[in-house]
Protein backbone atom coordinates (compact mmCIF):
# COMPACT_ATOMS: atom_id res chain seq x y z
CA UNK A 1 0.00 0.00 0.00
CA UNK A 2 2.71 2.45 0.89
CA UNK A 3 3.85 3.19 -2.82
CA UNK A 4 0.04 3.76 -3.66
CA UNK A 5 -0.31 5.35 -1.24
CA UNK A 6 2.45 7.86 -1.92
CA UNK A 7 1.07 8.23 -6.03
CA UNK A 8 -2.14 9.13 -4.12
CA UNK A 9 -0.43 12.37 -2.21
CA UNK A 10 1.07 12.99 -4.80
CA UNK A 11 -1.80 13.24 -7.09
CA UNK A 12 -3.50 15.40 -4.04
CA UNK A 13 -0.45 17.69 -4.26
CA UNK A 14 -0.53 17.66 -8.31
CA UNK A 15 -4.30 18.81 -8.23
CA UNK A 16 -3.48 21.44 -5.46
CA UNK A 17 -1.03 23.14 -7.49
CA UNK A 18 -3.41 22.86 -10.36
CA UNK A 19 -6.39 24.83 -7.88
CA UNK A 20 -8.53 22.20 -9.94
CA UNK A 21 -11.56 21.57 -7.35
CA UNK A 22 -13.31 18.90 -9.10
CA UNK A 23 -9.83 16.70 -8.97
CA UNK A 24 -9.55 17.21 -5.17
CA UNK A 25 -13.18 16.32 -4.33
CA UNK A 26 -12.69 13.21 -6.63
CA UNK A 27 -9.26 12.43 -4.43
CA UNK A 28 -11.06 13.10 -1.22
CA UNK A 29 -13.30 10.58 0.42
CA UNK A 30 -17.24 11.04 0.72
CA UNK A 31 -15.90 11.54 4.64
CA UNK A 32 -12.85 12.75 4.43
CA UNK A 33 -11.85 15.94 6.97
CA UNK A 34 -8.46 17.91 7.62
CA UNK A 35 -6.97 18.77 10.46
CA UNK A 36 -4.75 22.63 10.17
CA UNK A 37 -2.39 23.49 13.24
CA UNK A 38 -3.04 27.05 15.08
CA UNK A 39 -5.30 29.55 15.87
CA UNK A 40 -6.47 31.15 12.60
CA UNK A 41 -10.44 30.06 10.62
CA UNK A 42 -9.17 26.90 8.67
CA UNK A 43 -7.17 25.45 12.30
CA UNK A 44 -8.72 22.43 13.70
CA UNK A 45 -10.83 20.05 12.31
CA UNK A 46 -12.61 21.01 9.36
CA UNK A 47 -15.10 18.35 6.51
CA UNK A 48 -13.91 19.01 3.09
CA UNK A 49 -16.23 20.55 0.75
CA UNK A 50 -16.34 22.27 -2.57
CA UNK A 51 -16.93 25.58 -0.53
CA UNK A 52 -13.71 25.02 2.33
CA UNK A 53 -11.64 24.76 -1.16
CA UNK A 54 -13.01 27.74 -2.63
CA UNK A 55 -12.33 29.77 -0.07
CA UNK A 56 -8.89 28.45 0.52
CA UNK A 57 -8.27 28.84 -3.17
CA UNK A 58 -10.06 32.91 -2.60
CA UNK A 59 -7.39 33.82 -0.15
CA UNK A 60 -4.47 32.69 -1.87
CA UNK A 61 -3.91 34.69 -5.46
CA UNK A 62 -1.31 32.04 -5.98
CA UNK A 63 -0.07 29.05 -3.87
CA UNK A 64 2.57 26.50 -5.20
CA UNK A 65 3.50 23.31 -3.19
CA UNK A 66 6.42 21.45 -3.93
CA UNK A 67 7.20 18.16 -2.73
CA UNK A 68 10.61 17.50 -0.68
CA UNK A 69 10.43 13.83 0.81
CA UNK A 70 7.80 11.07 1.76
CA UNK A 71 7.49 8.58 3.80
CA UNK A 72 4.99 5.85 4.04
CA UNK A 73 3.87 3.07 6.26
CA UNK A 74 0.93 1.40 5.21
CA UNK A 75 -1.79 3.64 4.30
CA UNK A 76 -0.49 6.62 6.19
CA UNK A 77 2.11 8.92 4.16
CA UNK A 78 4.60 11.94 6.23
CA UNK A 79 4.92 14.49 3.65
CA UNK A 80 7.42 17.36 4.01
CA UNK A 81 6.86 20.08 1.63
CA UNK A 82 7.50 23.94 1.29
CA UNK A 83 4.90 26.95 -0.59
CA UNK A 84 5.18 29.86 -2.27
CA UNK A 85 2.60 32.11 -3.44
CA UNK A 86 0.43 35.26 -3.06
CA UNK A 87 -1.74 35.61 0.37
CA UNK A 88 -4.03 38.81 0.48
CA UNK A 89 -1.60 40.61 -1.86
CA UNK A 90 1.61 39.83 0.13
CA UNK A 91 4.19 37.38 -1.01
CA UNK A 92 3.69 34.01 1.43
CA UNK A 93 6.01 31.28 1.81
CA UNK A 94 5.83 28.57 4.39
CA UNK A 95 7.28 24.91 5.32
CA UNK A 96 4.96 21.86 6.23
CA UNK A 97 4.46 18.04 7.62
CA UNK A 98 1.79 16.65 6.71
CA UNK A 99 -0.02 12.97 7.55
CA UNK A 100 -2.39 11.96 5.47
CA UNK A 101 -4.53 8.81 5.37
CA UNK A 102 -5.13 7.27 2.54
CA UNK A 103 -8.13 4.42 2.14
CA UNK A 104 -9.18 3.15 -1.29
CA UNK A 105 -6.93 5.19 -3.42
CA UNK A 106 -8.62 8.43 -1.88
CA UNK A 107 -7.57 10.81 0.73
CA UNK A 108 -9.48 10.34 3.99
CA UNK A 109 -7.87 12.47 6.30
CA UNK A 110 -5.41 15.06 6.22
CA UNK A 111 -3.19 16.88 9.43
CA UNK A 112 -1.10 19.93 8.77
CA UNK A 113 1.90 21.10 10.64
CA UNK A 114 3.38 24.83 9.44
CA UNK A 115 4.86 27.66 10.80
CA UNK A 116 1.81 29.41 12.27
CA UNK A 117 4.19 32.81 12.58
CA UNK A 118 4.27 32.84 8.87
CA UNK A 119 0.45 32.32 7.76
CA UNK A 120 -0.60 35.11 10.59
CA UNK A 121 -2.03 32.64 12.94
């Protein structure tokens, strides 16, 4: 499972980049939920939904993930990655780890780790 697991996040990732909606909700479980670090509105747990991505999508002009290293174990995959874009008009980069489960070829959960300084909250 691990190395389909791994095409899986990176398909996630691939879509992301690609702000293409209709990919992620096909990626995404019928339950799947996320889990963001901090203080700020997308921190805790959160369902996905067509309207959480629009909005995420809204507040970033431009957001670019790129993939350093994963690791998987089963059907759980430790992503480290790194962004750069355009938040509210500002330039934004930031540095992640990210778990996320993977069941049936779909992402079921996901649990982000970033420098809260960085994003304002």
């Amino acid at each position: 499972m691990s190395a389909a697991a791994k095409s899986v996040v990176r398909a996630y990732y691939d879509a992301l980049n690609r702000r293409d909606i209709d990919a992620l909700m096909a990626i995404y479980t019928d339950d799947a939920r996320t889990w963001v670090a901090g203080q700020g509105a997308f921190a805790g747990w959160h369902p996905v939904s067509r309207e959480a991505l629009a909005a995420f999508f809204e507040m970033f002009e431009s957001l670019r993930f790129t993939l350093l290293d994963m690791t998987a174990q089963g059907d759980r995959v430790a992503v480290e990655l790194e962004s750069e874009g355009t938040l509210r008009g500002a330039p934004y980069t930031n540095q992640y780890h990210n778990l996320v489960l993977v069941r049936g070829e779909r992402v079921a959960e996901l649990k982000e780790y970033y420098d809260t300084a960085r994003a304002g909250g």
